[in-house]
C-alpha atoms as a PDB file:
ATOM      1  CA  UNK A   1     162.987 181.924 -43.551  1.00  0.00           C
ATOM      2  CA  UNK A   2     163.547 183.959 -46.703  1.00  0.00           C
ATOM      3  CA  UNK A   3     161.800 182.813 -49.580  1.00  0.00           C
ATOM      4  CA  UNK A   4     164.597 184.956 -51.909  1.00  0.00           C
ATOM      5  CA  UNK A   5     167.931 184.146 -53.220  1.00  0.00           C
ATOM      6  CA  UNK A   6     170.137 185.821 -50.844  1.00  0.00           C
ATOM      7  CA  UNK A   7     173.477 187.627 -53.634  1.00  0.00           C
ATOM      8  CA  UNK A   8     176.618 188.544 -52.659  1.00  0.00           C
ATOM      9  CA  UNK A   9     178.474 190.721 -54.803  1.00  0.00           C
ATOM     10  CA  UNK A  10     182.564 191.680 -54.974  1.00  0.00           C
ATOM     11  CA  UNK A  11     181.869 194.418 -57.471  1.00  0.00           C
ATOM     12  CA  UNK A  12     180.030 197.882 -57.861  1.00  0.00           C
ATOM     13  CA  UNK A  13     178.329 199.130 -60.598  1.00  0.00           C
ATOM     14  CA  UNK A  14     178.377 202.702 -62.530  1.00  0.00           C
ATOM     15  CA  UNK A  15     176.571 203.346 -65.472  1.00  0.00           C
ATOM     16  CA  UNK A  16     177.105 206.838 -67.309  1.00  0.00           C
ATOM     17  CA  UNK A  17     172.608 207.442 -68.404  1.00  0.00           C
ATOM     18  CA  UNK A  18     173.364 210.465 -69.886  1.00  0.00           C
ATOM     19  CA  UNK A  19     175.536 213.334 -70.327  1.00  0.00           C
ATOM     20  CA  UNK A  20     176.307 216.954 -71.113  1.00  0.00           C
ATOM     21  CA  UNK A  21     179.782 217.020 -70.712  1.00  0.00           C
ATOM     22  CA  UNK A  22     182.614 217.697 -73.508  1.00  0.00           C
ATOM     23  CA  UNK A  23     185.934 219.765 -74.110  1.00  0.00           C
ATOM     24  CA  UNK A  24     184.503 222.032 -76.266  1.00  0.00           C
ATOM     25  CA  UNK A  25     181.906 223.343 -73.250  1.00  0.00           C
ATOM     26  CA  UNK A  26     184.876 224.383 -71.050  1.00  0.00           C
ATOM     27  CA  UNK A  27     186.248 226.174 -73.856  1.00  0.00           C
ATOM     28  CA  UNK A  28     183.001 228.220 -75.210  1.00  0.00           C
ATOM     29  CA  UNK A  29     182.681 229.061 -71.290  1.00  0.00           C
ATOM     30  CA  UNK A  30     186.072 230.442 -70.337  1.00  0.00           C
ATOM     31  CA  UNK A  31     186.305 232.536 -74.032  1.00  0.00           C
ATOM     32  CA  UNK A  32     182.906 234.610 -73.176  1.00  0.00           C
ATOM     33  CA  UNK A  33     184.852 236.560 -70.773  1.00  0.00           C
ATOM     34  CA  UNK A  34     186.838 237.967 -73.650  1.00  0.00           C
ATOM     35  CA  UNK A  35     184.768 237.236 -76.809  1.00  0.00           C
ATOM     36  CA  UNK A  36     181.468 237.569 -75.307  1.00  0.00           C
ATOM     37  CA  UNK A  37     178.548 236.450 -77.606  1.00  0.00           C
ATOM     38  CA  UNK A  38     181.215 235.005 -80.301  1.00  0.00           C
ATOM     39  CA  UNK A  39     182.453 232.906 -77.539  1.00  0.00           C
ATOM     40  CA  UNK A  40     181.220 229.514 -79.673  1.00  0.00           C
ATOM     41  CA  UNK A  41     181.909 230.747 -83.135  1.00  0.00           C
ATOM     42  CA  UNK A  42     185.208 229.604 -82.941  1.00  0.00           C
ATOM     43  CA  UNK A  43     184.929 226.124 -81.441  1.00  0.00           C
ATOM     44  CA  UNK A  44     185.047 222.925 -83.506  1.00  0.00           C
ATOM     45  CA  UNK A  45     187.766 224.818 -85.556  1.00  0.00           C
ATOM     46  CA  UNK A  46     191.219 222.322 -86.108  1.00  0.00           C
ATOM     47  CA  UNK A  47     192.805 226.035 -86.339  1.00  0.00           C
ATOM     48  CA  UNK A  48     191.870 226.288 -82.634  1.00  0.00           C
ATOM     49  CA  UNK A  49     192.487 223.182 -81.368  1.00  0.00           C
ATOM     50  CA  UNK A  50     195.837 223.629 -80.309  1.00  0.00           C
ATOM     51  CA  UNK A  51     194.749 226.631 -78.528  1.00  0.00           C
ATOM     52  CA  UNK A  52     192.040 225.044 -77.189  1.00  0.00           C
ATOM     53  CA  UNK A  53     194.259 222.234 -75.538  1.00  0.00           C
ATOM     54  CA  UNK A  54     196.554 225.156 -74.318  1.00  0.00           C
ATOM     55  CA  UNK A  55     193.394 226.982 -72.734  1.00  0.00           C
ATOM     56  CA  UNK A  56     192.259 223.955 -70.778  1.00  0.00           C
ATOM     57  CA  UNK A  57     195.585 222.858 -69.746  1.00  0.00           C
ATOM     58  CA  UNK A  58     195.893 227.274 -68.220  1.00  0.00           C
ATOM     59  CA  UNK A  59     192.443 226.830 -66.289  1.00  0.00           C
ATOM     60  CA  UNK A  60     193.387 223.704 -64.832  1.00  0.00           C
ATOM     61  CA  UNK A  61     196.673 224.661 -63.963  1.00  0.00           C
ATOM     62  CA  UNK A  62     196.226 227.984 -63.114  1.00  0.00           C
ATOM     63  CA  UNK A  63     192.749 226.761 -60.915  1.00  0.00           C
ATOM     64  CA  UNK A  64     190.433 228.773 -62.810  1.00  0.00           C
ATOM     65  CA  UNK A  65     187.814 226.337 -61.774  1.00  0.00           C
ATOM     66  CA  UNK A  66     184.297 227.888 -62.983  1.00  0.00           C
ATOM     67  CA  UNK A  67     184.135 226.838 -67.095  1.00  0.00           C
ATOM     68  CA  UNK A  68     184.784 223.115 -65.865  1.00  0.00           C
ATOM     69  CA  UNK A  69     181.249 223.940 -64.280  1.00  0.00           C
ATOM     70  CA  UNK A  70     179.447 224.184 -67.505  1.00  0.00           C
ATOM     71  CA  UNK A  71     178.872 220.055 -68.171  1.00  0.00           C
ATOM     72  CA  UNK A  72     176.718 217.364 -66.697  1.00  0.00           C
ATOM     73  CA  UNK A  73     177.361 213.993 -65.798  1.00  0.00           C
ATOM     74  CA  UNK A  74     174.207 211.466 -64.864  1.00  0.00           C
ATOM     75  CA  UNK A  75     175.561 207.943 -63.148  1.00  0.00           C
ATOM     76  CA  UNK A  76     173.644 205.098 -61.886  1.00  0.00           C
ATOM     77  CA  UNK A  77     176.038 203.190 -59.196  1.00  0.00           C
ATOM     78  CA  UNK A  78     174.688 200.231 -56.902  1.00  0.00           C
ATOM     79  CA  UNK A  79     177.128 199.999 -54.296  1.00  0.00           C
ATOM     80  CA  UNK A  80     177.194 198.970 -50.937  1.00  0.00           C
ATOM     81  CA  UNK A  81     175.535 201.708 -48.061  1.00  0.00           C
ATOM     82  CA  UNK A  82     178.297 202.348 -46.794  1.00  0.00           C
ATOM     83  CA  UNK A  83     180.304 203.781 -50.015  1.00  0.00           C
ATOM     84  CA  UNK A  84     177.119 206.153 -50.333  1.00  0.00           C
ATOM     85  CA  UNK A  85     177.805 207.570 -46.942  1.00  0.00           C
ATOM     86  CA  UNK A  86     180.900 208.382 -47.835  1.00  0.00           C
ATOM     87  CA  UNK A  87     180.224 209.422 -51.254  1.00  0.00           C
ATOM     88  CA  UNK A  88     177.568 211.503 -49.765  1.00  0.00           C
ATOM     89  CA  UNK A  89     179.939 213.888 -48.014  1.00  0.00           C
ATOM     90  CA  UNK A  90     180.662 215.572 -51.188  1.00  0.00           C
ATOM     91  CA  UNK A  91     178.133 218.112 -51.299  1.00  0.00           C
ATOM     92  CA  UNK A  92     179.201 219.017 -54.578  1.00  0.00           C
ATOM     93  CA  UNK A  93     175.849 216.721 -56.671  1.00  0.00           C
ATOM     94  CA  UNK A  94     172.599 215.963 -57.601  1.00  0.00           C
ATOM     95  CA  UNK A  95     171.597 212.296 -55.351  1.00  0.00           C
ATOM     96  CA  UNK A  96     168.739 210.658 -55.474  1.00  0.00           C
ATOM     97  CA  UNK A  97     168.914 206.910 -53.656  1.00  0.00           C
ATOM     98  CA  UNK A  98     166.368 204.198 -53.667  1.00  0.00           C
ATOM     99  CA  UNK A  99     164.382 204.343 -50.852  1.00  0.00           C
ATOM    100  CA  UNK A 100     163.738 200.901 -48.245  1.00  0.00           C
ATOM    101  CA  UNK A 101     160.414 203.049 -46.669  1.00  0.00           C
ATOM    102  CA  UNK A 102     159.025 202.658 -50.538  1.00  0.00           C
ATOM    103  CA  UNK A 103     159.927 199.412 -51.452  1.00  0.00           C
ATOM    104  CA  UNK A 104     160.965 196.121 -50.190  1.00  0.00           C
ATOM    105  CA  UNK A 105     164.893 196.061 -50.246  1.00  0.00           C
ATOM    106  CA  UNK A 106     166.328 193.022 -52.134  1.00  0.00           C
ATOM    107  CA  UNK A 107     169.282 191.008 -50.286  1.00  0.00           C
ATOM    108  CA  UNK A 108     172.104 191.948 -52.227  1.00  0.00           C
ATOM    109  CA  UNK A 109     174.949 192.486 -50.029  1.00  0.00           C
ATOM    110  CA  UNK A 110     178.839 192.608 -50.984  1.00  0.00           C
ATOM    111  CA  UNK A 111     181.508 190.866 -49.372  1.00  0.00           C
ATOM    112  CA  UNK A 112     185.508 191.915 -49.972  1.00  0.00           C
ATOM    113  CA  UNK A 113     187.456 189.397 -52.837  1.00  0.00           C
ATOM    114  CA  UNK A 114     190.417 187.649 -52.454  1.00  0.00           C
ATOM    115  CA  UNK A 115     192.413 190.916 -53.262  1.00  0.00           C
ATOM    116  CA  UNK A 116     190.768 193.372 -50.919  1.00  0.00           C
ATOM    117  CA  UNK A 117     194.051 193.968 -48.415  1.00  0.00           C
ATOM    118  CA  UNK A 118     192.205 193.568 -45.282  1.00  0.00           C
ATOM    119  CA  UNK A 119     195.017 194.361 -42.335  1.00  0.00           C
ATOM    120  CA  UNK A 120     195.418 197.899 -41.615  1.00  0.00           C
ATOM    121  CA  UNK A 121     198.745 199.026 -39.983  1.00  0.00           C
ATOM    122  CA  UNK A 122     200.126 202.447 -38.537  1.00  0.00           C
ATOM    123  CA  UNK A 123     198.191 205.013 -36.911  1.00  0.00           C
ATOM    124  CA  UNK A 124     195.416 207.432 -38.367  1.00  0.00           C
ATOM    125  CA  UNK A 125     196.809 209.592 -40.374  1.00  0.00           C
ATOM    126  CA  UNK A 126     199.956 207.462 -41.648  1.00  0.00           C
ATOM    127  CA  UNK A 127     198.583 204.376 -42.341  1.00  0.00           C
ATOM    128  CA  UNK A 128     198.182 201.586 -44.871  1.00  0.00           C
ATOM    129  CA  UNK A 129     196.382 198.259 -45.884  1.00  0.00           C
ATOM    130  CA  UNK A 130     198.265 195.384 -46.271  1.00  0.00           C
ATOM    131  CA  UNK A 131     197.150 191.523 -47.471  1.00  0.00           C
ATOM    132  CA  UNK A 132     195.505 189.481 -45.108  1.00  0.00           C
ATOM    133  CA  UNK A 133     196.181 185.883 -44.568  1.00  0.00           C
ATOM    134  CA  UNK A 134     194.097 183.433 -46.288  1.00  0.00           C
ATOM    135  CA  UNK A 135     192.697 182.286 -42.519  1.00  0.00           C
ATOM    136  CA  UNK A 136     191.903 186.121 -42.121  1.00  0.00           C
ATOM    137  CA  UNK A 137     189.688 185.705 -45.619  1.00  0.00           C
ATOM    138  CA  UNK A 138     187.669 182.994 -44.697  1.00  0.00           C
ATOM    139  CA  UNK A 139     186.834 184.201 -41.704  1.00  0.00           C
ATOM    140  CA  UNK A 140     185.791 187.846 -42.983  1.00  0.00           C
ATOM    141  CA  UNK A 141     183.403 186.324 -45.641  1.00  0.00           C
ATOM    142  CA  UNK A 142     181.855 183.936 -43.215  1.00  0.00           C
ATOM    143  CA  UNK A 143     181.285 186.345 -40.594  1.00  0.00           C
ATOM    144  CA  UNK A 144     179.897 188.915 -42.782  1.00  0.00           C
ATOM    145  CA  UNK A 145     177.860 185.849 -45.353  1.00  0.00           C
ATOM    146  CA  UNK A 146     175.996 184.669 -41.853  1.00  0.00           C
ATOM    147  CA  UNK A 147     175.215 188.238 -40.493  1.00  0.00           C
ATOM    148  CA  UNK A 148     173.788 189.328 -43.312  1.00  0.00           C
ATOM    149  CA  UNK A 149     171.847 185.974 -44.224  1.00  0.00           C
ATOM    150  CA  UNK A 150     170.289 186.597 -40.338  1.00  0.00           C
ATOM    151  CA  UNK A 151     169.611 189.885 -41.136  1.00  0.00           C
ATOM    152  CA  UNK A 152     167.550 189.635 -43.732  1.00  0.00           C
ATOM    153  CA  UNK A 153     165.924 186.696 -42.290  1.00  0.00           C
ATOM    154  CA  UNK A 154     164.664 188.727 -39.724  1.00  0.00           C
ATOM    155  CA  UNK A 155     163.854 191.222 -42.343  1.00  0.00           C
ATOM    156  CA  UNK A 156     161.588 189.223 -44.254  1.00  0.00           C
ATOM    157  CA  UNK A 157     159.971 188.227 -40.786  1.00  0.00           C
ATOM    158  CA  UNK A 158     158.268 191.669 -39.622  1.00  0.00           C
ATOM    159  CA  UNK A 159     157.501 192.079 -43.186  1.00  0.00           C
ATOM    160  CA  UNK A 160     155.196 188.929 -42.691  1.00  0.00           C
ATOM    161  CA  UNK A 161     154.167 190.121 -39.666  1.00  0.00           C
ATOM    162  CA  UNK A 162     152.858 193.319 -41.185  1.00  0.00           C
ATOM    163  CA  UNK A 163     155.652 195.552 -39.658  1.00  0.00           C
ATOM    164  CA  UNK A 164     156.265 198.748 -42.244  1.00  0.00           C
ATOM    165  CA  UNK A 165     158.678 198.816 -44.582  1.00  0.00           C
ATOM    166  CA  UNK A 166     160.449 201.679 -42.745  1.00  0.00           C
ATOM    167  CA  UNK A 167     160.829 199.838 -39.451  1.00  0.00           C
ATOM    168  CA  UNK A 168     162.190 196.529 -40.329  1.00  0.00           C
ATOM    169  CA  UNK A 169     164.572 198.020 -42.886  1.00  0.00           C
ATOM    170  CA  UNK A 170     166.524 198.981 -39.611  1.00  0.00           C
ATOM    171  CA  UNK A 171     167.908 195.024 -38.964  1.00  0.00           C
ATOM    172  CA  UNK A 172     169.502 195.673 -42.320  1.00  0.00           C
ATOM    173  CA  UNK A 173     173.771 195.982 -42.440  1.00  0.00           C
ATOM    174  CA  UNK A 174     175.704 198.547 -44.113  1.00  0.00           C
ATOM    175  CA  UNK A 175     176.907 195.559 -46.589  1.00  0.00           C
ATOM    176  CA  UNK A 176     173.485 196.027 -47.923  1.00  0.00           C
ATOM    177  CA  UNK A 177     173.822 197.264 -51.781  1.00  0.00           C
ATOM    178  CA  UNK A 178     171.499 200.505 -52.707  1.00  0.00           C
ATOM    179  CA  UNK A 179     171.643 202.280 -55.755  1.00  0.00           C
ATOM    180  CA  UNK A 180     171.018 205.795 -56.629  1.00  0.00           C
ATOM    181  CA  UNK A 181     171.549 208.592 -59.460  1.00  0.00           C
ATOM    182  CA  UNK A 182     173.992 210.720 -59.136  1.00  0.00           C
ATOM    183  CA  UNK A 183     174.907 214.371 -61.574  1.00  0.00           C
ATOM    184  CA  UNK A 184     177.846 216.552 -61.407  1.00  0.00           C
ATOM    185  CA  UNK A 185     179.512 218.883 -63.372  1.00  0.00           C
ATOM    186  CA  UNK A 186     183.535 217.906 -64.464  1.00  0.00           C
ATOM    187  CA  UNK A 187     184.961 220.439 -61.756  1.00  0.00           C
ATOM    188  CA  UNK A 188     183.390 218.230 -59.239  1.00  0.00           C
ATOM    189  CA  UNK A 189     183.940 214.749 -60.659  1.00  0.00           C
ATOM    190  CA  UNK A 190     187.871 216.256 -60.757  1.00  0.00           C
ATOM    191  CA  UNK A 191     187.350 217.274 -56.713  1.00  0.00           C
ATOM    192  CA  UNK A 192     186.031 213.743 -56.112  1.00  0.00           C
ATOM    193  CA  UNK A 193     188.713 211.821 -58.233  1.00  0.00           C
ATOM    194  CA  UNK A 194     190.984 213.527 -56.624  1.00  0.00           C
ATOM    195  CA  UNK A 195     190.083 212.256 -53.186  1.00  0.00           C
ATOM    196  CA  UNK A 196     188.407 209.071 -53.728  1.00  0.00           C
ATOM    197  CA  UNK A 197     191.045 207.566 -56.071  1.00  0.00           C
ATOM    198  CA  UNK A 198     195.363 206.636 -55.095  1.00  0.00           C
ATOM    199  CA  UNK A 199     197.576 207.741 -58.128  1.00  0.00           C
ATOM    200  CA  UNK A 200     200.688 208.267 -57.891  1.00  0.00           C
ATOM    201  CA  UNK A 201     202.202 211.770 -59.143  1.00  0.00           C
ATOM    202  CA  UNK A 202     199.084 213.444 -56.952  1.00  0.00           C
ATOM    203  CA  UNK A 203     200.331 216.551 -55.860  1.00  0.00           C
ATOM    204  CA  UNK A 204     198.016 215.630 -52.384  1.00  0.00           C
ATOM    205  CA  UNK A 205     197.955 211.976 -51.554  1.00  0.00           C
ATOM    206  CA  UNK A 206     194.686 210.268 -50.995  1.00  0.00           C
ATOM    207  CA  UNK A 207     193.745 207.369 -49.196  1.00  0.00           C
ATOM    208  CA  UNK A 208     190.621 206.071 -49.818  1.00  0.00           C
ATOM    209  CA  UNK A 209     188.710 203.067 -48.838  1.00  0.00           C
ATOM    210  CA  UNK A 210     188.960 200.397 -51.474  1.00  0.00           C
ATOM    211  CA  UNK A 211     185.163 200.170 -52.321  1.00  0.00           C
ATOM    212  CA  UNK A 212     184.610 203.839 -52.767  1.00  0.00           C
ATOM    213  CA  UNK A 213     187.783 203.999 -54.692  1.00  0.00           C
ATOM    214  CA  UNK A 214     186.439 201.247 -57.055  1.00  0.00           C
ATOM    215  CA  UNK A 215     183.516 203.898 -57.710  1.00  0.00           C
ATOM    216  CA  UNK A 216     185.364 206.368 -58.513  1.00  0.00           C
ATOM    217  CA  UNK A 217     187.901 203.811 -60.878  1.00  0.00           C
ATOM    218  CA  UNK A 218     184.388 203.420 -63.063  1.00  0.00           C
ATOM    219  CA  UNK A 219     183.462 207.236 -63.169  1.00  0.00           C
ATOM    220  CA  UNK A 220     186.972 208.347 -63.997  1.00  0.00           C
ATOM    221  CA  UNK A 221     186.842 205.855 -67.112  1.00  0.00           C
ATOM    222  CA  UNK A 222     183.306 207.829 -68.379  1.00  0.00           C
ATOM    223  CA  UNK A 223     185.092 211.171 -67.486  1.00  0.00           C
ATOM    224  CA  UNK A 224     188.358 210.563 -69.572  1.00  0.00           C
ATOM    225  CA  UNK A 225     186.292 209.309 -72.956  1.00  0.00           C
ATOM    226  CA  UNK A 226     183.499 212.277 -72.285  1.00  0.00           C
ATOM    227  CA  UNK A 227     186.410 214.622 -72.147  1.00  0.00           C
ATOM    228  CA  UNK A 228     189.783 213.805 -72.983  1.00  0.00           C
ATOM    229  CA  UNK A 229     191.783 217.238 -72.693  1.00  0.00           C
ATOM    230  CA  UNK A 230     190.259 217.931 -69.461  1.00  0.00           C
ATOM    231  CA  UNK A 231     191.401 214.808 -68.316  1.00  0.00           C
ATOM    232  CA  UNK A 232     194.948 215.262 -69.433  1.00  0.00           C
ATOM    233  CA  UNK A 233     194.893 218.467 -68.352  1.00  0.00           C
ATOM    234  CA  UNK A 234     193.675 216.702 -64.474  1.00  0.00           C
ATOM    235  CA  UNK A 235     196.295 214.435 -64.884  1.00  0.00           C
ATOM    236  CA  UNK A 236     198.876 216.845 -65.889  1.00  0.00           C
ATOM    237  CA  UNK A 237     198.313 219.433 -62.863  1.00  0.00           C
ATOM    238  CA  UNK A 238     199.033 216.588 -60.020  1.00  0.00           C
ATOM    239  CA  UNK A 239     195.183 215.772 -60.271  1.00  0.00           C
ATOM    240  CA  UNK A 240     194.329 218.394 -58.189  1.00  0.00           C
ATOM    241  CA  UNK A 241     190.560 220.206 -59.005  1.00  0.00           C
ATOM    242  CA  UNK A 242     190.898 223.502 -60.665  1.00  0.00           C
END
């Protein structure tokens, strides 16, 4: 039996560490192919700002996609293992994950709330999530509260037994929360966003899962404060990535 408290968790965590990432970047980056080395004399000016706004809203509309290149964006998320598959299909960052051959894995695992929608209808392709029954709710969190409990039981047990780290890990579900370090630059954050996130007035509907979705909800916060024209100018061009 395991000696630890076994958590289960509803929510996800994102943490912006640090960051090289602001309006004035894009600008100073599109303006050297015209100014050259005075590309950053003029930024900070209020006489440019409305310029400035009127430049980042052209490159976003117009998909001139490489100044939005010149930022960085460091997150820390613990999410479930399953979000960072997903998340790991972008091949557009920087990851680097805890790792369960290095250390022993803590039983953290997450389990849907009471507003997850949890009954899928239609057929791939064209379909959507609608509200389970409260029956259907209890017996989600049971099933996935005593699997995981199990799991980790027998965890813990070839860990006592002396089996490595890398081994036993493999009893371990997908429900199982990690946590990792991710950087990108805001053209990539916008490509994500734009997939991992349902908005309406998206020129291309996305439909996410929920959890990966609630990722993204936390990023996109960091990304509107960090830069707020960009983000307009996302919002404005039907959130598609420039």
């Amino acid at each position: 039996m395991s000696e630890h408290e076994i958590i289960f968790k509803e929510d996800v965590t994102v943490e912006l560490i640090k960051s090289s990432a602001s309006d004035s970047d894009v600008v100073w980056a599109a303006r050297v192919s015209t100014a050259g080395e005075n590309s950053r004399t003029s930024v900070g000016d209020e006489a440019d700002a409305t310029k400035d706004v009127g430049l980042i809203n052209y490159l976003a509309r117009e998909r001139h996609g490489s100044p939005f290149e010149h930022t960085s964006m460091t997150f820390f998320i613990s999410a479930p293992i399953f979000v960072f598959r997903e998340f790991m299909r972008h091949r557009i960052a920087s990851y680097n994950e805890e790792s369960g051959r290095y250390r022993e894995l803590r039983p953290v695992f997450y389990v849907p709330s009471k507003d997850r929608k949890l009954v899928q209808i239609g057929k791939t392709g064209a379909y959507e999530f609608i509200d389970g029954t409260p029956e259907q709710y209890e017996i989600t969190v049971k099933a996935i509260k005593e699997s995981c409990t199990t799991a980790y039981e027998n965890y813990q047990k070839m860990l006592d037994a002396g089996v490595a780290r890398e081994v036993a890990r493999a009893v371990l579900p997908v429900t199982l929360f990690s946590s990792m370090y991710v950087t990108m630059n805001a053209r990539a954050l916008m490509n994500f966003l734009s997939l991992r996130t349902a908005r309406e007035g998206s020129h291309f509907p996305s439909y996410p899962q929920r959890e990966i979705e609630m990722v993204a909800e936390k990023m996109e916060e960091h990304f509107a404060r960090l830069m707020p024209i960009t983000y307009g100018a996302f919002q404005k061009s039907g959130r598609i990535a420039p």
